[in-house]
PDB file of N, CA and C in Angstrom:
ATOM      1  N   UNK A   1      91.795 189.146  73.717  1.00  0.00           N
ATOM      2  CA  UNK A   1      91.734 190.197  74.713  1.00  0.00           C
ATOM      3  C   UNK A   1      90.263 190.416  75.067  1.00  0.00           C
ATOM      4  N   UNK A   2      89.823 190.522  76.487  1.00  0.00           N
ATOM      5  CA  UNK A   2      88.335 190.841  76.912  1.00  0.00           C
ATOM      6  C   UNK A   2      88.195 192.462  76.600  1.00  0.00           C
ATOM      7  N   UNK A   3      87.051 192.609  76.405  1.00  0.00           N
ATOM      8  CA  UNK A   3      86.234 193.981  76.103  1.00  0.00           C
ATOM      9  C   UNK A   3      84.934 193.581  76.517  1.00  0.00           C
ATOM     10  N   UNK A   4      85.087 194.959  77.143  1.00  0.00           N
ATOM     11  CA  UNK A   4      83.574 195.585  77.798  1.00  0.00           C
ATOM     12  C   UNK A   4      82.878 196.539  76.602  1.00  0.00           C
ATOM     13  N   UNK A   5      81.482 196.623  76.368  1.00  0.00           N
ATOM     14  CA  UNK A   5      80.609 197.407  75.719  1.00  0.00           C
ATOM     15  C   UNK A   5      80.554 198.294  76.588  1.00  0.00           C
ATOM     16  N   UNK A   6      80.574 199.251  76.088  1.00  0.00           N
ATOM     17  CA  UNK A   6      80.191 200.825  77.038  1.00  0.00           C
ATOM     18  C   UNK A   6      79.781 202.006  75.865  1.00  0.00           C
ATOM     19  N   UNK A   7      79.087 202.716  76.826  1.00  0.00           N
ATOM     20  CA  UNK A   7      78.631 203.928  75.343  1.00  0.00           C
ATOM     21  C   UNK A   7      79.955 205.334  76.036  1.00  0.00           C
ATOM     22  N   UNK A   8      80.158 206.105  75.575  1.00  0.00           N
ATOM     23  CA  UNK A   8      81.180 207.241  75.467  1.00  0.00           C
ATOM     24  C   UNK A   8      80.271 207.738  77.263  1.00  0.00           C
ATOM     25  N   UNK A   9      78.915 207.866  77.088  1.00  0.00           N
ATOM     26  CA  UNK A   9      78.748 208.607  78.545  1.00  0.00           C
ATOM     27  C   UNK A   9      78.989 207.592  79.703  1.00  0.00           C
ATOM     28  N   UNK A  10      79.098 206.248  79.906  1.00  0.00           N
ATOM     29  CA  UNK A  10      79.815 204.994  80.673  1.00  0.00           C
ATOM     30  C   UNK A  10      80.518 205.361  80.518  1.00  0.00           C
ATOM     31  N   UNK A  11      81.556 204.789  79.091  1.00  0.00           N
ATOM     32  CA  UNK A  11      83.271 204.942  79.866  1.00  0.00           C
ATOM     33  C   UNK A  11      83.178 206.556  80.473  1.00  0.00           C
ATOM     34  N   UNK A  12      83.288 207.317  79.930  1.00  0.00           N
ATOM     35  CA  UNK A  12      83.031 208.668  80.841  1.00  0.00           C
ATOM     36  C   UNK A  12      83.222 208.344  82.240  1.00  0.00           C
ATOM     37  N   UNK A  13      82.430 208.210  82.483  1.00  0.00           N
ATOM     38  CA  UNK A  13      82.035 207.865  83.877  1.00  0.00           C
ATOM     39  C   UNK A  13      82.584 206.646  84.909  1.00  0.00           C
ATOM     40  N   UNK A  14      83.087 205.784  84.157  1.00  0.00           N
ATOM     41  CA  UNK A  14      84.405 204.705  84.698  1.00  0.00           C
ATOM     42  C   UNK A  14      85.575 205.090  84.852  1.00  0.00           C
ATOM     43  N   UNK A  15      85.819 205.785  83.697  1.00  0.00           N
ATOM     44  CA  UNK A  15      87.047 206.517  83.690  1.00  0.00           C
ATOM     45  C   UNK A  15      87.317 207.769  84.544  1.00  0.00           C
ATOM     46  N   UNK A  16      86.077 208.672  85.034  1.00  0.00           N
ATOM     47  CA  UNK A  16      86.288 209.737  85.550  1.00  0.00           C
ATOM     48  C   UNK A  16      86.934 211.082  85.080  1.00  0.00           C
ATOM     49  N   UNK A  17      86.150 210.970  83.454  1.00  0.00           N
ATOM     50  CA  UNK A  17      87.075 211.866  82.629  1.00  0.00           C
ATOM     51  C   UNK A  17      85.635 212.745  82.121  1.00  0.00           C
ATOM     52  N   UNK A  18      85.862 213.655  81.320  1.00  0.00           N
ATOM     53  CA  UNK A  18      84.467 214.752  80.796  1.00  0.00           C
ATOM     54  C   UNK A  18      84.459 213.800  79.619  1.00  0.00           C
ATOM     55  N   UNK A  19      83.075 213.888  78.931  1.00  0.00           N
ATOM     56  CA  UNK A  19      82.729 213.022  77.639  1.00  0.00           C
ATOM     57  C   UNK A  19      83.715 213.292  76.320  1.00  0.00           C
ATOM     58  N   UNK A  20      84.380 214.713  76.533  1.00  0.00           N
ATOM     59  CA  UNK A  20      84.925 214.910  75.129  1.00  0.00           C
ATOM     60  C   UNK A  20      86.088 214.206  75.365  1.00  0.00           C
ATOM     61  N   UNK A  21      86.353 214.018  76.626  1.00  0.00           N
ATOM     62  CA  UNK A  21      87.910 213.512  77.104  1.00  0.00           C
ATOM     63  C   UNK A  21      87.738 211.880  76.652  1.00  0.00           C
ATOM     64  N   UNK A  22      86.529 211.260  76.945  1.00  0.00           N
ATOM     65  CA  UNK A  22      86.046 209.783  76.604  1.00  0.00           C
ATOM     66  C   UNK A  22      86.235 209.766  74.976  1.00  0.00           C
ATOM     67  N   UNK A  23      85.483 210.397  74.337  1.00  0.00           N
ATOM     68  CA  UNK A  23      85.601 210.151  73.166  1.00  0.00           C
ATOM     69  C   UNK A  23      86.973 210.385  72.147  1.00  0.00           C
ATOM     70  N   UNK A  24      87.918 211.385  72.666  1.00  0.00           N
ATOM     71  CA  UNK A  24      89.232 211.400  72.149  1.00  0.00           C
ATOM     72  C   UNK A  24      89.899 210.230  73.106  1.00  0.00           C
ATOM     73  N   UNK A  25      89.885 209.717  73.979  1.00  0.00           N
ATOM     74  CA  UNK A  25      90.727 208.345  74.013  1.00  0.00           C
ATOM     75  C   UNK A  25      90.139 207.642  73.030  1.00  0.00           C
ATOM     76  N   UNK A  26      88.823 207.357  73.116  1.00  0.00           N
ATOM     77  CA  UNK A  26      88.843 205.530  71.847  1.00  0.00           C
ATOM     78  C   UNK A  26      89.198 206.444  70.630  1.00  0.00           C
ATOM     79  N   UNK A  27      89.453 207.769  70.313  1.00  0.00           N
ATOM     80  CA  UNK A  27      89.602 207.731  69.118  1.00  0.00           C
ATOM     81  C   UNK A  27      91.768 207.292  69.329  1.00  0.00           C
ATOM     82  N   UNK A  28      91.861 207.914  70.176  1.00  0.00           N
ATOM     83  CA  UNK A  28      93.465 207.996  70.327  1.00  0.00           C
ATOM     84  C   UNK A  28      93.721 206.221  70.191  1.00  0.00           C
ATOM     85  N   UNK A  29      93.101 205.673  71.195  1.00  0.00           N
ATOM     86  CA  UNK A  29      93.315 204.519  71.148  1.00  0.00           C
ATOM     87  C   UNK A  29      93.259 203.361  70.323  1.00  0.00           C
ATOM     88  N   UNK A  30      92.315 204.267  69.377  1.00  0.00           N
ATOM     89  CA  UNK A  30      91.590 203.330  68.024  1.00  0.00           C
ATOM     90  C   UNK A  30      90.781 202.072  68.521  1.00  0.00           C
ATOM     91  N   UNK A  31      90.211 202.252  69.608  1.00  0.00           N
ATOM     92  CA  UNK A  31      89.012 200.998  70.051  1.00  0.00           C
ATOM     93  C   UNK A  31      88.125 201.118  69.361  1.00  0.00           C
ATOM     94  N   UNK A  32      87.664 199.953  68.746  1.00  0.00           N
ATOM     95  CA  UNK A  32      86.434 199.425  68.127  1.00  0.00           C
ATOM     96  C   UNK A  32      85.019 200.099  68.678  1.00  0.00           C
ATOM     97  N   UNK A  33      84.593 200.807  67.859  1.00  0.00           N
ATOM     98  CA  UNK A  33      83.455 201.453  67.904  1.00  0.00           C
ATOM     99  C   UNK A  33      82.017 200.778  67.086  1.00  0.00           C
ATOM    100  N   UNK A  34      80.661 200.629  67.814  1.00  0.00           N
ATOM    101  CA  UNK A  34      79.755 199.704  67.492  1.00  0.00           C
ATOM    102  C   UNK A  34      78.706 200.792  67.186  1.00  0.00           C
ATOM    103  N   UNK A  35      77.747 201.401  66.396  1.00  0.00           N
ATOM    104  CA  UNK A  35      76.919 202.087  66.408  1.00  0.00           C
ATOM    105  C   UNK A  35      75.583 200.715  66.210  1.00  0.00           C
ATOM    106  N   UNK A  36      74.530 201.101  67.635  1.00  0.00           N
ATOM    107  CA  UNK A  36      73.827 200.309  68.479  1.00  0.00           C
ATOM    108  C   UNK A  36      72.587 200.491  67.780  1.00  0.00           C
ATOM    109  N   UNK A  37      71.442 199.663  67.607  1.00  0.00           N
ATOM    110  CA  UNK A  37      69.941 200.202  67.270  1.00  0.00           C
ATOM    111  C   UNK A  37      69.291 200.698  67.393  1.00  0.00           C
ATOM    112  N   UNK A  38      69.642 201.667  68.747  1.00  0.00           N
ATOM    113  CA  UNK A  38      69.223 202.925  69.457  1.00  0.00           C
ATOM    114  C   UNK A  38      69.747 203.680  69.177  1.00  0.00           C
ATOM    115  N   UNK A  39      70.678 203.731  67.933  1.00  0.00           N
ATOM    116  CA  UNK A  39      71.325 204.796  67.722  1.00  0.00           C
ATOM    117  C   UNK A  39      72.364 205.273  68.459  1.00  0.00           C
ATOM    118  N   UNK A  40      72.928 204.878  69.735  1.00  0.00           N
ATOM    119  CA  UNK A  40      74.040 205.340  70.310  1.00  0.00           C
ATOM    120  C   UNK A  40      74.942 204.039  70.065  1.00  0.00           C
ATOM    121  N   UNK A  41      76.323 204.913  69.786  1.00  0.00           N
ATOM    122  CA  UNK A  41      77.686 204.259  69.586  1.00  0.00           C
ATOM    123  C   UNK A  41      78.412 203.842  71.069  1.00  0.00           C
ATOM    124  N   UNK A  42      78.472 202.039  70.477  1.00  0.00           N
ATOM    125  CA  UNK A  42      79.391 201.553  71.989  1.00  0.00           C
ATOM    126  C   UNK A  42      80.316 201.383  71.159  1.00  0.00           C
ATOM    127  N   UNK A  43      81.608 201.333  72.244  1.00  0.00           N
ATOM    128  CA  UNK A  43      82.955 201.489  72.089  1.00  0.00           C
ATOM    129  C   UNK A  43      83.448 199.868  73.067  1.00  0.00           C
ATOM    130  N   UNK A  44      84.488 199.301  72.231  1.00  0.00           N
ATOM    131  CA  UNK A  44      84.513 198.047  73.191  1.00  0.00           C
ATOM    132  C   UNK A  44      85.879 198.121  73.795  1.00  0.00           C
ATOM    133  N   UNK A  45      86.126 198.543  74.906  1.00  0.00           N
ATOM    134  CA  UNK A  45      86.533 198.862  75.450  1.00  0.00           C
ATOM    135  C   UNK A  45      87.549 197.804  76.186  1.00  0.00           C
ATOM    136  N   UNK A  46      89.322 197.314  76.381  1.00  0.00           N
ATOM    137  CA  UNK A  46      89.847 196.309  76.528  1.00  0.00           C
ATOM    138  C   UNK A  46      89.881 196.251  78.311  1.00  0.00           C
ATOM    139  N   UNK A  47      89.589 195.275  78.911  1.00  0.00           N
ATOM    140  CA  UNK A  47      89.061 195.573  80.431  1.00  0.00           C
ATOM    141  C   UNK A  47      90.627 195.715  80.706  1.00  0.00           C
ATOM    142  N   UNK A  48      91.741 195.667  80.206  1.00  0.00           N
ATOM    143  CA  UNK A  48      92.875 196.046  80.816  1.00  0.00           C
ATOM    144  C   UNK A  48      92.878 197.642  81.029  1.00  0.00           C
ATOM    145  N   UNK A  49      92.170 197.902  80.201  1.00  0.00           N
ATOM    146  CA  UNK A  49      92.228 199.534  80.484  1.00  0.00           C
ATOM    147  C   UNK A  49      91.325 199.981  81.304  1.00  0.00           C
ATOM    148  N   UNK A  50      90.278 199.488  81.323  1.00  0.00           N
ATOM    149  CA  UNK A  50      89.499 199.611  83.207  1.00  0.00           C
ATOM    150  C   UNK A  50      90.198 199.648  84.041  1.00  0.00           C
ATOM    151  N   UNK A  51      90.816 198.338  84.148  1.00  0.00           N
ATOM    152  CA  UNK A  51      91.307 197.649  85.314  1.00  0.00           C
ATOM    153  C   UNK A  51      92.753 198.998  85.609  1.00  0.00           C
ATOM    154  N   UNK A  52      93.760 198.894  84.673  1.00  0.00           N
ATOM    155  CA  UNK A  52      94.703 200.044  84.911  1.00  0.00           C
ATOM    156  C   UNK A  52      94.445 201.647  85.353  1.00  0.00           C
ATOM    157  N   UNK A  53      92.946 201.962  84.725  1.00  0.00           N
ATOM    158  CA  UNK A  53      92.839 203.052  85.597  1.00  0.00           C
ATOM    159  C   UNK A  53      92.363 203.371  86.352  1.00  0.00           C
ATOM    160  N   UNK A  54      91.960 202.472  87.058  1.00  0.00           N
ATOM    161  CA  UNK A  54      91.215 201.958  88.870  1.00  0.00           C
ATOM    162  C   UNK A  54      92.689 201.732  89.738  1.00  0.00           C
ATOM    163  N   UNK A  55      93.633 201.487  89.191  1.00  0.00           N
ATOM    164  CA  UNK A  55      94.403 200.433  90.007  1.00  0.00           C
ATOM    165  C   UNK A  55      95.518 202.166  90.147  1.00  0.00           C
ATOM    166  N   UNK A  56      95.178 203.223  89.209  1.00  0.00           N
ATOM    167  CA  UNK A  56      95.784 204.802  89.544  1.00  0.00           C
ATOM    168  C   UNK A  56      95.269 205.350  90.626  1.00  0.00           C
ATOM    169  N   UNK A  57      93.925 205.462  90.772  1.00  0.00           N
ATOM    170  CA  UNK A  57      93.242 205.639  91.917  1.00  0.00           C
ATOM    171  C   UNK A  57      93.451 204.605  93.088  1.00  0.00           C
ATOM    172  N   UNK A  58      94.203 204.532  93.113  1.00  0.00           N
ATOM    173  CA  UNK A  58      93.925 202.991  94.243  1.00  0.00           C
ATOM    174  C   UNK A  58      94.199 203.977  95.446  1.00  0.00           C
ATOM    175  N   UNK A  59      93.061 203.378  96.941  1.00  0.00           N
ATOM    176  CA  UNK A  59      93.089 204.038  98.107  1.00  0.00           C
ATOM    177  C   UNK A  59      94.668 203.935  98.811  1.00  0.00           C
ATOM    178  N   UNK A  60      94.647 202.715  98.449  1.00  0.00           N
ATOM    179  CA  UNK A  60      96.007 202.633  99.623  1.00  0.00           C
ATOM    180  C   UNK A  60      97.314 203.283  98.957  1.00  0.00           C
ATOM    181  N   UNK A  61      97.611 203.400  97.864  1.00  0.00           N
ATOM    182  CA  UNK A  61      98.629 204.200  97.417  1.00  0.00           C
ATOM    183  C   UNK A  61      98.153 205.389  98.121  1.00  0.00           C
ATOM    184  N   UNK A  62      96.939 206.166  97.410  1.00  0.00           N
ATOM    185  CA  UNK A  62      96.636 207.710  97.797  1.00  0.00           C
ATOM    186  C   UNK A  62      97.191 207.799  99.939  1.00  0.00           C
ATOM    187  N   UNK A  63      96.309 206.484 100.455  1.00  0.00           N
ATOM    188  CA  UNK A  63      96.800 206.256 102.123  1.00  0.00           C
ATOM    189  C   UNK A  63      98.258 206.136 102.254  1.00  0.00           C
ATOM    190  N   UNK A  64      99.237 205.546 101.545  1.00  0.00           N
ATOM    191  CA  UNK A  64     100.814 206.142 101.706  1.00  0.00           C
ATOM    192  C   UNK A  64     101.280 207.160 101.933  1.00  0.00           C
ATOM    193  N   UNK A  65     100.304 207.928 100.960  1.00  0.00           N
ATOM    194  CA  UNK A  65     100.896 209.792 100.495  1.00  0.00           C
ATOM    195  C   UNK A  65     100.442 210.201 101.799  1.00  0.00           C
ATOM    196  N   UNK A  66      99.388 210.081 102.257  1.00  0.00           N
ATOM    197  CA  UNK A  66      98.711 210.857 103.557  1.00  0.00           C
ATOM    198  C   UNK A  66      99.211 210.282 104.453  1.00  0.00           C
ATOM    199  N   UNK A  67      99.612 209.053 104.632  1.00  0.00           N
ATOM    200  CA  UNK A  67     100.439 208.720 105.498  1.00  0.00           C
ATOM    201  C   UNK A  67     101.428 209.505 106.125  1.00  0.00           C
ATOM    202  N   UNK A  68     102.374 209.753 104.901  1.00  0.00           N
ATOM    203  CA  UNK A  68     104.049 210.345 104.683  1.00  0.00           C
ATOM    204  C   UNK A  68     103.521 211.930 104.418  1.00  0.00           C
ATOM    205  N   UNK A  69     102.968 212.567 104.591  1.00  0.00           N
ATOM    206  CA  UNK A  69     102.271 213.701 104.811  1.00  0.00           C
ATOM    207  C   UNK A  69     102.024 213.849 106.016  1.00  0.00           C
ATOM    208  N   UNK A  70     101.528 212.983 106.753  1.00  0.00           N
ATOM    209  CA  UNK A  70     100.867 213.389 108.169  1.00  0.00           C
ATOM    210  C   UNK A  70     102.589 213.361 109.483  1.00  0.00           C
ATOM    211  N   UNK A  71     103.208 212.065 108.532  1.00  0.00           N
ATOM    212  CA  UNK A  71     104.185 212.469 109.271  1.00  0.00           C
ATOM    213  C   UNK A  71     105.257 213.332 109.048  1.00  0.00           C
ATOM    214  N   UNK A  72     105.115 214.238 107.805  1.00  0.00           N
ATOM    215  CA  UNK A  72     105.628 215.427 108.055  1.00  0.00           C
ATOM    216  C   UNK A  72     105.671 216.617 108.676  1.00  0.00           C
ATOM    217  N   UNK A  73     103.559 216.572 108.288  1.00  0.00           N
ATOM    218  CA  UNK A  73     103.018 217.446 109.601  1.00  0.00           C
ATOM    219  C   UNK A  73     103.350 217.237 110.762  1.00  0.00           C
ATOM    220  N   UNK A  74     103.705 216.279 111.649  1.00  0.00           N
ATOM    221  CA  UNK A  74     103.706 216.294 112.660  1.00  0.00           C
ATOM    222  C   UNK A  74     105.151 216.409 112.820  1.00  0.00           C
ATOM    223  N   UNK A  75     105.865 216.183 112.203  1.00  0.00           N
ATOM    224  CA  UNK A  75     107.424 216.657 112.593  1.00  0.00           C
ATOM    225  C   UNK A  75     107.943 218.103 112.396  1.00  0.00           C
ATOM    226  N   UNK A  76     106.804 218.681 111.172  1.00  0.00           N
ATOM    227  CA  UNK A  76     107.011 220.119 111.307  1.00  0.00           C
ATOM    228  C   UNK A  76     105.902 220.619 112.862  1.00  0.00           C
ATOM    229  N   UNK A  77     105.125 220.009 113.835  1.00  0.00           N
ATOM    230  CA  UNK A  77     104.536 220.550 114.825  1.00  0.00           C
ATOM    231  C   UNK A  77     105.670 220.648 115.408  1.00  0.00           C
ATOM    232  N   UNK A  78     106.542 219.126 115.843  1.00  0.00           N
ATOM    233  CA  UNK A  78     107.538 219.282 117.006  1.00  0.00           C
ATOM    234  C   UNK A  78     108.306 220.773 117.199  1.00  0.00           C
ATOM    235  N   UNK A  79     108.873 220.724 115.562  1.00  0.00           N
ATOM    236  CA  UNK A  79     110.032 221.764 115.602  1.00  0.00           C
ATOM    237  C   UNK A  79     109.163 223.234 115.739  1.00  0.00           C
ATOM    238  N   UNK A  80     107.821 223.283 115.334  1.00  0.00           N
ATOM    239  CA  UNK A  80     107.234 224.561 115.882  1.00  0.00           C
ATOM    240  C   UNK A  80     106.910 224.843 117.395  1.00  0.00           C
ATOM    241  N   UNK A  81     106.681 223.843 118.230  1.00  0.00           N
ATOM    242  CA  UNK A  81     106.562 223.256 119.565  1.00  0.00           C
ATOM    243  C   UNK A  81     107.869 224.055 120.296  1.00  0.00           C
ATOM    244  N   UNK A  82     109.252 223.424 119.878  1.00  0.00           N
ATOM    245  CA  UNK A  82     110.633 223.844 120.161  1.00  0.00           C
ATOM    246  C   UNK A  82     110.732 225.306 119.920  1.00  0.00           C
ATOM    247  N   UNK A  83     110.575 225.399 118.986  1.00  0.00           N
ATOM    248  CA  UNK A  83     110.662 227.211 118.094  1.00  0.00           C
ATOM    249  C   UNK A  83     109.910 227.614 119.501  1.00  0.00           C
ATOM    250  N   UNK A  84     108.793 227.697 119.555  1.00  0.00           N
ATOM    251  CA  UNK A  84     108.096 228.489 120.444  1.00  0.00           C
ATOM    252  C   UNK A  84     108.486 228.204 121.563  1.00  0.00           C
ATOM    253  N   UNK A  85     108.895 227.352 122.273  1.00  0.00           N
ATOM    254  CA  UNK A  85     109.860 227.249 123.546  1.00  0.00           C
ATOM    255  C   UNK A  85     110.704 228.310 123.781  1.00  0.00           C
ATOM    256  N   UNK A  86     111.463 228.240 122.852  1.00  0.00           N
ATOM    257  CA  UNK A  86     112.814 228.610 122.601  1.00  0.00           C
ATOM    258  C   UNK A  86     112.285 230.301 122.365  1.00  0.00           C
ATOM    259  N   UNK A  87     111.346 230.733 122.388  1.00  0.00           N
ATOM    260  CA  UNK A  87     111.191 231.833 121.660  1.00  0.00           C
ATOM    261  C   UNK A  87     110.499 232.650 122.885  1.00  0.00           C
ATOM    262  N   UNK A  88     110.043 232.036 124.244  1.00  0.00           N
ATOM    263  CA  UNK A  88     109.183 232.097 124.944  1.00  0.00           C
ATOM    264  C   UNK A  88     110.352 232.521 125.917  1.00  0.00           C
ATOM    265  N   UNK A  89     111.413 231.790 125.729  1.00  0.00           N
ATOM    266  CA  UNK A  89     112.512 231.850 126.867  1.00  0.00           C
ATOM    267  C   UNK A  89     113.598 232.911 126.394  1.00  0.00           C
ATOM    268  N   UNK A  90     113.565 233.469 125.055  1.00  0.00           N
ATOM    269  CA  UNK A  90     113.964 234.753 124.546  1.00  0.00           C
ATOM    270  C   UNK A  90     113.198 235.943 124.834  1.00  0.00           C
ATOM    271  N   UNK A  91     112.123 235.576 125.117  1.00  0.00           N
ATOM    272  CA  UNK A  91     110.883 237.082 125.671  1.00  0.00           C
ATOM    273  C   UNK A  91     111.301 236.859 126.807  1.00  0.00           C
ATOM    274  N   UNK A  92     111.751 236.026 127.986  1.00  0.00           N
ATOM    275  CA  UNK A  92     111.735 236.339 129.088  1.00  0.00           C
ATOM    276  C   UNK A  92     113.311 237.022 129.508  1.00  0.00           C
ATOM    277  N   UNK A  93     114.047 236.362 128.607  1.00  0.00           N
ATOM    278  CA  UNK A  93     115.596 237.214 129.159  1.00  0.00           C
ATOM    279  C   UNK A  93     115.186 238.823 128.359  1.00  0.00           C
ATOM    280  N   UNK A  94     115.002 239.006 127.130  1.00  0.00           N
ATOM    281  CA  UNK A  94     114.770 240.162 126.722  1.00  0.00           C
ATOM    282  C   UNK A  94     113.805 240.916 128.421  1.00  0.00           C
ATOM    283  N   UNK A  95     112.795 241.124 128.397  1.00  0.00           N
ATOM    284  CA  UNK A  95     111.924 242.010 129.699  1.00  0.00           C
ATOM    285  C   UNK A  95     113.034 241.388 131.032  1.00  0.00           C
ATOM    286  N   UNK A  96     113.982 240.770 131.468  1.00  0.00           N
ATOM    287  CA  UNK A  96     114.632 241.302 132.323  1.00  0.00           C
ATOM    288  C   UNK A  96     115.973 241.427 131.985  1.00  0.00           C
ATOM    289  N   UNK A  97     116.219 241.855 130.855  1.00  0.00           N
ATOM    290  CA  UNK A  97     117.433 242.445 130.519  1.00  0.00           C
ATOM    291  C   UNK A  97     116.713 244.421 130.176  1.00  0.00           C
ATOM    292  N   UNK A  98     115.642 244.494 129.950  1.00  0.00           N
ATOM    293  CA  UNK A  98     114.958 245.256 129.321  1.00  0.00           C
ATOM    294  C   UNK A  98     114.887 246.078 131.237  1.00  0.00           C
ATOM    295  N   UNK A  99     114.079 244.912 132.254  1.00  0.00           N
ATOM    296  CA  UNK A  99     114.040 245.421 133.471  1.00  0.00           C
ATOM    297  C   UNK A  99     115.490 246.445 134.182  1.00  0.00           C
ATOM    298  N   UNK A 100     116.779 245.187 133.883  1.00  0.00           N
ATOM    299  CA  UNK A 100     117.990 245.519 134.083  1.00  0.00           C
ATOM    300  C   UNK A 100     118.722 247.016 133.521  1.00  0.00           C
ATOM    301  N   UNK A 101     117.944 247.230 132.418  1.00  0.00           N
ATOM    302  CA  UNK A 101     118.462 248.659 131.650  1.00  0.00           C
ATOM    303  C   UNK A 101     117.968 249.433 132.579  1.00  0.00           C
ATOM    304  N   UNK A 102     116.634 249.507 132.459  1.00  0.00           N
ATOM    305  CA  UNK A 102     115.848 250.548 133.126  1.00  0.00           C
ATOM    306  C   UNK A 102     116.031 250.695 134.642  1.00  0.00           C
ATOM    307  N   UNK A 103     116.982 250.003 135.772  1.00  0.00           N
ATOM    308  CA  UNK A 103     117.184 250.371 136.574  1.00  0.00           C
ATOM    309  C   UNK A 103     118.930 250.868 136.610  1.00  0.00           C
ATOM    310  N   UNK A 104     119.394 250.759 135.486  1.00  0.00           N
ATOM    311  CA  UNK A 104     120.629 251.391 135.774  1.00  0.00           C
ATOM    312  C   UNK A 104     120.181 252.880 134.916  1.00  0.00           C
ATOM    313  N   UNK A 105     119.656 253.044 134.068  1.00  0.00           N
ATOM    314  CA  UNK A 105     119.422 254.218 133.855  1.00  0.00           C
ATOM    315  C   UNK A 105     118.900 255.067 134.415  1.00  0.00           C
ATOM    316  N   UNK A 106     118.117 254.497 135.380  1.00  0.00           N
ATOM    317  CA  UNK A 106     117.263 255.257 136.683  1.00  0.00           C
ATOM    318  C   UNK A 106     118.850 255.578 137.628  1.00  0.00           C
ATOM    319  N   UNK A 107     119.568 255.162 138.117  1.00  0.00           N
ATOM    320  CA  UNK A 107     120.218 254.981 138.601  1.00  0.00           C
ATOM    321  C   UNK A 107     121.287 256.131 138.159  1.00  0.00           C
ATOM    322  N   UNK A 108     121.679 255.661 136.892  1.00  0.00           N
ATOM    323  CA  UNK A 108     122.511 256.574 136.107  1.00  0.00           C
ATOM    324  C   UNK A 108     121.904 258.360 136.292  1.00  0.00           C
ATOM    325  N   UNK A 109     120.955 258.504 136.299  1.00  0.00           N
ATOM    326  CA  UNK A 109     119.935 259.571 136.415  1.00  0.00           C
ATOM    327  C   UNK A 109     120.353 260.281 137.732  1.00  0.00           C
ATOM    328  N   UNK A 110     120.680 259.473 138.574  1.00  0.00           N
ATOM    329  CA  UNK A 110     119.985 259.840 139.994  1.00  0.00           C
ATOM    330  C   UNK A 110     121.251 261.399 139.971  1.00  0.00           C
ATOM    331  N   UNK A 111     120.579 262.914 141.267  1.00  0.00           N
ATOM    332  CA  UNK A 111     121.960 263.522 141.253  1.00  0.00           C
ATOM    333  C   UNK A 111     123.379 262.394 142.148  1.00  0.00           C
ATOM    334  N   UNK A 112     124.233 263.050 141.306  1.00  0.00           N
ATOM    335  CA  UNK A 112     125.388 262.783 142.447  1.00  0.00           C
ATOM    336  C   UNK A 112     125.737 262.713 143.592  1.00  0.00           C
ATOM    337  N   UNK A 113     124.841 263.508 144.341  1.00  0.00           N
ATOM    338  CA  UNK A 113     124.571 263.302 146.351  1.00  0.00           C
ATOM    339  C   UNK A 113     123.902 261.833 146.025  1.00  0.00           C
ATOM    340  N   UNK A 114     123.057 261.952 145.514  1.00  0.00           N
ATOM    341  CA  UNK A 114     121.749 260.722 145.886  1.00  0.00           C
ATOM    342  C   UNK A 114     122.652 259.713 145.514  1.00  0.00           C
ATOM    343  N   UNK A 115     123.317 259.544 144.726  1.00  0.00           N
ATOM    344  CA  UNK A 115     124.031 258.118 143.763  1.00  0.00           C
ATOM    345  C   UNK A 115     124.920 257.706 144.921  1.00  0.00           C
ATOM    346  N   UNK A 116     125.803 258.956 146.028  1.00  0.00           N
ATOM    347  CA  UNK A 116     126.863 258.396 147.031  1.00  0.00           C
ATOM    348  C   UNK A 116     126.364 258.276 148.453  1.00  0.00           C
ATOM    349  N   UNK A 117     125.165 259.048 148.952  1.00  0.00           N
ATOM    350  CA  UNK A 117     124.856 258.760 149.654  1.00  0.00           C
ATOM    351  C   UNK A 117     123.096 258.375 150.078  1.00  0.00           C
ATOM    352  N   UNK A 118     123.077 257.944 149.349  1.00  0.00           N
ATOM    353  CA  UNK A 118     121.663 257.561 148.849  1.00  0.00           C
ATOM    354  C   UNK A 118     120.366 257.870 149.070  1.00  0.00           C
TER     355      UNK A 118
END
């Protein structure tokens, strides 16, 4: 199996995880740990496990989701598009049904001479 040398603040940083998060995987994982002549500990790291957590991030999966997202958004515009049509043409019968009241109640109002002979 290939392995990469990396120190805990690398993989860190390949991985895209906080350092304490780096150092409890190789321990979880039990990867071979190297303490270096500089005093910092590399961890050898199996490039399948690079490679698998690059391939989580991958753009074009994440570009599917936004894909199939965008065309939800836009199918929830249509039906808001319609809604407001439809809602535009309910304000207009309401104010002349609203007009229609208010001249029979005017009407209704009027005296009884005025109502028969106008």
């Amino acid at each position: 199996m290939s392995t990469e040398s990396l120190t805990y603040k690398e993989l860190a940083k390949r991985l895209n995880i906080k350092l304490t998060s780096a150092r409890r995987t190789v321990m979880r994982k039990k990867w071979q740990r190297i303490k270096g002549n500089d005093g910092e500990t590399r961890v050898l790291v199996p490039l399948v496990a690079l490679d698998s957590h690059n391939d989580s991030h991958n753009d074009s999966r994440n570009d599917s989701q936004i894909r199939e997202l965008q065309a939800k958004v836009d199918a929830l515009n249509e039906l808001l598009s319609s809604e407001r049509q439809r809602a535009d043409i309910c304000e207009k019968r309401v104010v002349s049904a609203e007009a229609d009241r208010d001249r029979w109640y005017a009407e209704a109002n009027k005296p009884l001479f005025k109502r028969l002979f106008g």
